[in-house]
PDB file of N, CA and C in Angstrom:
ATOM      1  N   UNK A   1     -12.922  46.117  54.332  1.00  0.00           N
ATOM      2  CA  UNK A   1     -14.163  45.650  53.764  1.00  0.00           C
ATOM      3  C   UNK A   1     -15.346  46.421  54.349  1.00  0.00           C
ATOM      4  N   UNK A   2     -15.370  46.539  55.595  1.00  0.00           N
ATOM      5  CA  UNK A   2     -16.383  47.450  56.441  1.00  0.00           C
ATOM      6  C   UNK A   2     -16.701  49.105  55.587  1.00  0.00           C
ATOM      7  N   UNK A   3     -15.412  49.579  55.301  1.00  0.00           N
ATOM      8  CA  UNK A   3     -15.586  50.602  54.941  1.00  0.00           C
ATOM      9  C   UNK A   3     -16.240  50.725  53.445  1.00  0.00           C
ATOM     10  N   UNK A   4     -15.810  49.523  52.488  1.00  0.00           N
ATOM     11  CA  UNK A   4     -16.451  49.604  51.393  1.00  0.00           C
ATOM     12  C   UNK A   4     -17.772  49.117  51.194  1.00  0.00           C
ATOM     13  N   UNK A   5     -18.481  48.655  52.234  1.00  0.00           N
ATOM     14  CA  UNK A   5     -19.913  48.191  52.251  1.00  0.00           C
ATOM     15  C   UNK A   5     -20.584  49.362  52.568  1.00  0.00           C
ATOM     16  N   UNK A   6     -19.678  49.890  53.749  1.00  0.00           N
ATOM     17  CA  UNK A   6     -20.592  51.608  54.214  1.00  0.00           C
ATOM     18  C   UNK A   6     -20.525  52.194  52.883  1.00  0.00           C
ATOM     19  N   UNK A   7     -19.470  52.803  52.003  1.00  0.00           N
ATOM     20  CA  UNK A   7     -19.299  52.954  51.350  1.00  0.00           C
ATOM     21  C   UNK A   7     -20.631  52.966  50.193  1.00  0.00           C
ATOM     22  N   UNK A   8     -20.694  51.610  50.203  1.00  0.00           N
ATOM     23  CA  UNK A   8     -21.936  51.123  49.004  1.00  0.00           C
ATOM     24  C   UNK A   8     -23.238  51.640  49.341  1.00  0.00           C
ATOM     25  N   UNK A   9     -23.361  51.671  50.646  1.00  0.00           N
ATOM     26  CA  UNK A   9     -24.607  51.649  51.392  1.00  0.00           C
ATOM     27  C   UNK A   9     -25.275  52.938  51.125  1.00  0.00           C
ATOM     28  N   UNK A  10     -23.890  54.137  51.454  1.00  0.00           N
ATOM     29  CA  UNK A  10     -24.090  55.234  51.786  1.00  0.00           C
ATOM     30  C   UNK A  10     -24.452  55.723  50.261  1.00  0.00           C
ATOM     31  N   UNK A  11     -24.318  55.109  49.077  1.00  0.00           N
ATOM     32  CA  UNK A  11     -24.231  55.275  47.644  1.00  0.00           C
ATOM     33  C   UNK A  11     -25.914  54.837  47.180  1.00  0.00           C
ATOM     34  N   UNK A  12     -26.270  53.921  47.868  1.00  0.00           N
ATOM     35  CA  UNK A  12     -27.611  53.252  47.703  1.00  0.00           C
ATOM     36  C   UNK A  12     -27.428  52.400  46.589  1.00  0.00           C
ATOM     37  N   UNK A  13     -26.048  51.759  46.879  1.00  0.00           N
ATOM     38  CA  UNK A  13     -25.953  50.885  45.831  1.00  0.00           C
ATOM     39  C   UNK A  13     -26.998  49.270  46.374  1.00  0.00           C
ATOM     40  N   UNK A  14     -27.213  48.207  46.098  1.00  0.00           N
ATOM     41  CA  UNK A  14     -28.341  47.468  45.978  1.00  0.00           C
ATOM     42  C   UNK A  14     -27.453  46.074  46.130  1.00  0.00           C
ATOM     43  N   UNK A  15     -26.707  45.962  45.428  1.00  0.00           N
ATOM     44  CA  UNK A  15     -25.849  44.461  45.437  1.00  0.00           C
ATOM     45  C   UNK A  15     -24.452  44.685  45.201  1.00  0.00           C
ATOM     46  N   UNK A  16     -23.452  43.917  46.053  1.00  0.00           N
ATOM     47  CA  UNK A  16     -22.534  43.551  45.627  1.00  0.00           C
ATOM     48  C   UNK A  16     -21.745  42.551  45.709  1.00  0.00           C
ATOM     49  N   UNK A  17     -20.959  42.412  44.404  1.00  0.00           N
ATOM     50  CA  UNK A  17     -20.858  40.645  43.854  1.00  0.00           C
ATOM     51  C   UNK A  17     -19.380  40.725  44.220  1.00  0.00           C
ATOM     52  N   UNK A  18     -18.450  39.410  44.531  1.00  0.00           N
ATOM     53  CA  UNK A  18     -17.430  39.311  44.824  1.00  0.00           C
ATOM     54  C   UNK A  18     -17.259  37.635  43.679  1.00  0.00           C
ATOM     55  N   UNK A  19     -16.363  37.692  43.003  1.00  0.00           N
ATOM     56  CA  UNK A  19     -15.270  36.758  42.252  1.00  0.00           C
ATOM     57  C   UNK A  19     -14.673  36.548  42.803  1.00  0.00           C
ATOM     58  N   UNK A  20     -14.367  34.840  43.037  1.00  0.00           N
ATOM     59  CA  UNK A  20     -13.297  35.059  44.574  1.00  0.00           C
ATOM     60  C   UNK A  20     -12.627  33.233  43.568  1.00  0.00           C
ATOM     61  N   UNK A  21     -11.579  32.961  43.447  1.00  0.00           N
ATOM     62  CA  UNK A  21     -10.768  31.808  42.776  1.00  0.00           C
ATOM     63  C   UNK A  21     -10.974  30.553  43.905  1.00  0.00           C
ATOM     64  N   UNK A  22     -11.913  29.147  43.812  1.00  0.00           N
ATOM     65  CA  UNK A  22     -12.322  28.849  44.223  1.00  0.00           C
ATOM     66  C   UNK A  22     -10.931  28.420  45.510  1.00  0.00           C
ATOM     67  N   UNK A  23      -9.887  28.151  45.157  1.00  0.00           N
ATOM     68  CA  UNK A  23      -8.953  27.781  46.321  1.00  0.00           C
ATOM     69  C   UNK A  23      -8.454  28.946  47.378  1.00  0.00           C
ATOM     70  N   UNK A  24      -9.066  30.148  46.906  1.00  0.00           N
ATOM     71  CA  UNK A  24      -8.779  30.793  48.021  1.00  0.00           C
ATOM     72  C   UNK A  24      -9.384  31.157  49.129  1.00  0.00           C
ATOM     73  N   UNK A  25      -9.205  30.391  50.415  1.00  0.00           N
ATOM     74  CA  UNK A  25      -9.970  30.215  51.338  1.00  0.00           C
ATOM     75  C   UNK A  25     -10.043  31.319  52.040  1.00  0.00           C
ATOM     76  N   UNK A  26      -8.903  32.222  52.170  1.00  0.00           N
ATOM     77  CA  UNK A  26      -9.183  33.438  53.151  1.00  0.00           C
ATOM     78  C   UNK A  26     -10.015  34.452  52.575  1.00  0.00           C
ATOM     79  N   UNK A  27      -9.873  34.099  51.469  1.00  0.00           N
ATOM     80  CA  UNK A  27     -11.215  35.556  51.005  1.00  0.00           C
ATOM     81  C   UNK A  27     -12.219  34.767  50.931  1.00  0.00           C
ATOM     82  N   UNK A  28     -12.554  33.844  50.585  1.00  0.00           N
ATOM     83  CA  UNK A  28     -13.996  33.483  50.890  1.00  0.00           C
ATOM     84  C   UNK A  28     -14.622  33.455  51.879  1.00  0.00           C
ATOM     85  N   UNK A  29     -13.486  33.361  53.305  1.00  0.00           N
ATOM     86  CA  UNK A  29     -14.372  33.385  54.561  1.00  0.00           C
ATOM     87  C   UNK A  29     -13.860  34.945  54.991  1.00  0.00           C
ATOM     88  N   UNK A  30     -13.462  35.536  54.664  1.00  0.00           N
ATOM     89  CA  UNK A  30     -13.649  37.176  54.804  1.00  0.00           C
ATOM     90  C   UNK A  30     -14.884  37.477  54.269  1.00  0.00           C
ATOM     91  N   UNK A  31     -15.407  37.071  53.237  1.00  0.00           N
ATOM     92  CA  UNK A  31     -16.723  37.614  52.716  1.00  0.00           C
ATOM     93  C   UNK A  31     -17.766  37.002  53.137  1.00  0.00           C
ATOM     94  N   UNK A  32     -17.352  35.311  53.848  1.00  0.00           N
ATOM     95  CA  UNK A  32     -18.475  34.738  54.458  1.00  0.00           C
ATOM     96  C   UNK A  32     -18.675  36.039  55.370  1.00  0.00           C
ATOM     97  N   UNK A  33     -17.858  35.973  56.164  1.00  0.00           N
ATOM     98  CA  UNK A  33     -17.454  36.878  57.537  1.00  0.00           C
ATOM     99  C   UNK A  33     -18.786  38.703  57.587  1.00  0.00           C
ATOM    100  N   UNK A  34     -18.675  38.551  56.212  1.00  0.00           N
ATOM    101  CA  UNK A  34     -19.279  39.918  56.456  1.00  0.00           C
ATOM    102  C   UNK A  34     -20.550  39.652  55.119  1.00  0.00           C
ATOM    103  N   UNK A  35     -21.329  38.713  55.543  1.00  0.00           N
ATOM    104  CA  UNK A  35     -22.296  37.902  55.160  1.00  0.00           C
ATOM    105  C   UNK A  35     -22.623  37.787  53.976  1.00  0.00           C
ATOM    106  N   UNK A  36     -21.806  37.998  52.928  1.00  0.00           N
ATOM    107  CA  UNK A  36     -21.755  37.571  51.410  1.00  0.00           C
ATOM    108  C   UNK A  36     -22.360  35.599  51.499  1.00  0.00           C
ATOM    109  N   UNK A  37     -23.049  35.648  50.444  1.00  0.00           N
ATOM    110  CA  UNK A  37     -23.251  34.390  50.134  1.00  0.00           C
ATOM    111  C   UNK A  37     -23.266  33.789  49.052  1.00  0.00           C
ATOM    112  N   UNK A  38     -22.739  32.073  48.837  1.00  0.00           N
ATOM    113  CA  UNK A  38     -22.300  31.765  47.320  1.00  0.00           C
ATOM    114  C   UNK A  38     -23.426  31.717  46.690  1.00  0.00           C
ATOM    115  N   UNK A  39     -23.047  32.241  45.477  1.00  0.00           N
ATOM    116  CA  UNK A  39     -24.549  32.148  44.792  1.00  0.00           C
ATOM    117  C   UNK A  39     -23.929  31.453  43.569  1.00  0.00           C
ATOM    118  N   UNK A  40     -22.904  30.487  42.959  1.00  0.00           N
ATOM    119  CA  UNK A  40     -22.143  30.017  41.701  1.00  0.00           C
ATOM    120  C   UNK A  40     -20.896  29.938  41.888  1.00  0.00           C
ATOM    121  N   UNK A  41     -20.955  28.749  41.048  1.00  0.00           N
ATOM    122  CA  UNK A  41     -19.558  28.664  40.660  1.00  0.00           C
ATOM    123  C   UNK A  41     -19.101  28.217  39.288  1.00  0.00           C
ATOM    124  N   UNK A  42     -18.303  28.732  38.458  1.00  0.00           N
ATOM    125  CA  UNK A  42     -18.018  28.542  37.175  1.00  0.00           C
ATOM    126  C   UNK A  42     -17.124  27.347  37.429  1.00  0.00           C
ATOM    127  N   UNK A  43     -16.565  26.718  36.725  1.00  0.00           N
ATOM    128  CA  UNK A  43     -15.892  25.355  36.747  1.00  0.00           C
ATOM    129  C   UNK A  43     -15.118  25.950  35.173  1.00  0.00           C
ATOM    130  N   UNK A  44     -13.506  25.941  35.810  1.00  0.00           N
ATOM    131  CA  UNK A  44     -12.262  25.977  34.512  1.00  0.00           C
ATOM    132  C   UNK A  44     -12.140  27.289  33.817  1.00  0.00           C
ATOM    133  N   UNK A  45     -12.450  28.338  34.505  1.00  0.00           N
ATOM    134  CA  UNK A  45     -12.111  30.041  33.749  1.00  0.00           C
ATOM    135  C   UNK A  45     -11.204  29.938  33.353  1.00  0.00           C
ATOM    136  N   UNK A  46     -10.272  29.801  34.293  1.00  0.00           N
ATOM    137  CA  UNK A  46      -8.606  29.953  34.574  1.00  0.00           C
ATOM    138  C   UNK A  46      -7.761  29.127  34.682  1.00  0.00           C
ATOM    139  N   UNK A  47      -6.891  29.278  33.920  1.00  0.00           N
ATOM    140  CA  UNK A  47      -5.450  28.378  33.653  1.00  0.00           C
ATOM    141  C   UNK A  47      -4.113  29.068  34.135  1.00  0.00           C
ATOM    142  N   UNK A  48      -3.716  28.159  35.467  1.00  0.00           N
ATOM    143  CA  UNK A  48      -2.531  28.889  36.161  1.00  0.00           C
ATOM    144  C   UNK A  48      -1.763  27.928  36.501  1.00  0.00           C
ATOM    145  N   UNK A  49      -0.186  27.688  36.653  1.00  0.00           N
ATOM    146  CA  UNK A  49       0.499  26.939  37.005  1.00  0.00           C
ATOM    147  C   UNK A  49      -0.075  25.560  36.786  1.00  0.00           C
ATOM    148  N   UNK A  50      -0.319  25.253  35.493  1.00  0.00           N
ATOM    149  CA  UNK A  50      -0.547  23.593  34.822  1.00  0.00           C
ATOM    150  C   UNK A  50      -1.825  23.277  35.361  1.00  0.00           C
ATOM    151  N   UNK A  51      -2.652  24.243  36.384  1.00  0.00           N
ATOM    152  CA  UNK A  51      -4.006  23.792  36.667  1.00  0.00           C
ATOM    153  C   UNK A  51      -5.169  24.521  36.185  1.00  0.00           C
ATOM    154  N   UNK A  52      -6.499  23.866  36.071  1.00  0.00           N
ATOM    155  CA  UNK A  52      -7.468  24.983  35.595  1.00  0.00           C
ATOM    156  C   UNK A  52      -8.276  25.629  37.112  1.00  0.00           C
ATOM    157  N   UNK A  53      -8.564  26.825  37.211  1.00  0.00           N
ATOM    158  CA  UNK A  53      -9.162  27.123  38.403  1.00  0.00           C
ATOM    159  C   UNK A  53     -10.685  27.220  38.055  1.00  0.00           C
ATOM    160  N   UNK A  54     -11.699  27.330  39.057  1.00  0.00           N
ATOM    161  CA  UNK A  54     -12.646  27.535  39.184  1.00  0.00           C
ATOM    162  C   UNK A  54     -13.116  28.710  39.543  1.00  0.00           C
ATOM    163  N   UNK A  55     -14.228  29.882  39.434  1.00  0.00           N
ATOM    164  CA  UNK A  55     -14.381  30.780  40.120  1.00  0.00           C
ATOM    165  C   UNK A  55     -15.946  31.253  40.922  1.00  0.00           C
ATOM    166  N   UNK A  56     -15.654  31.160  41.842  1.00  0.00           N
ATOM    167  CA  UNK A  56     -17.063  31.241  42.921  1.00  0.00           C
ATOM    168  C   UNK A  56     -17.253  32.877  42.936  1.00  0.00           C
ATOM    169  N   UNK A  57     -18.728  32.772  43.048  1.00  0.00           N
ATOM    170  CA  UNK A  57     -19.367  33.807  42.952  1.00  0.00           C
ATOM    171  C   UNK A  57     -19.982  34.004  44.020  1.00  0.00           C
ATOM    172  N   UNK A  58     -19.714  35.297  44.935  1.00  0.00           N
ATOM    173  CA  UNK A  58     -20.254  35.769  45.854  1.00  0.00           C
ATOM    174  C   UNK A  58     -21.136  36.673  46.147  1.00  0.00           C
ATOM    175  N   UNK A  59     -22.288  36.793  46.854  1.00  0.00           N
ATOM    176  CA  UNK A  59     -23.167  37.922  46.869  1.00  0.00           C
ATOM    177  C   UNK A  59     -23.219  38.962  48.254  1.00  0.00           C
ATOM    178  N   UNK A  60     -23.633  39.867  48.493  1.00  0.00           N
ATOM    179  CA  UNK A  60     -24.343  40.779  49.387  1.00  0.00           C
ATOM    180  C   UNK A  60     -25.384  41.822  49.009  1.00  0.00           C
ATOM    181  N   UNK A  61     -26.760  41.531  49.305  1.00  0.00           N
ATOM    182  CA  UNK A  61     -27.493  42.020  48.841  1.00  0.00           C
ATOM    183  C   UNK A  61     -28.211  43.633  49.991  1.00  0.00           C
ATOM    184  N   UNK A  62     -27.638  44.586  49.751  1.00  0.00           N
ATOM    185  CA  UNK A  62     -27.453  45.975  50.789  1.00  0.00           C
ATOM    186  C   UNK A  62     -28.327  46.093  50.764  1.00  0.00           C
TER     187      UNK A  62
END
């Protein structure tokens, strides 16, 4: 992740957004981790194994 933020940085890119499936906790606190913040959440995108998922929207603004 480090490398793709340098990455962005070094690009002068401005924002970047992360889609992250609201039950998955390790990527959300990987991106907490490297100070992304929620900015949304959609409610029922996704239909997987008989459930509907949700999808949170993450920010970092470079």
């Amino acid at each position: 992740m480090h490398a793709l933020l340098a990455r962005a940085r070094a690009q002068r890119m401005h924002a970047i957004v992360a889609k992250i499936e609201a039950g998955n906790s390790a990527s959300s606190a990987l991106h907490a981790r490297c100070d992304f913040a929620v900015t949304g959440r959609e409610r029922e995108l996704g239909f997987k194994f008989a459930r509907w998922l949700d999808l949170v929207t993450m920010q970092l603004l470079l």
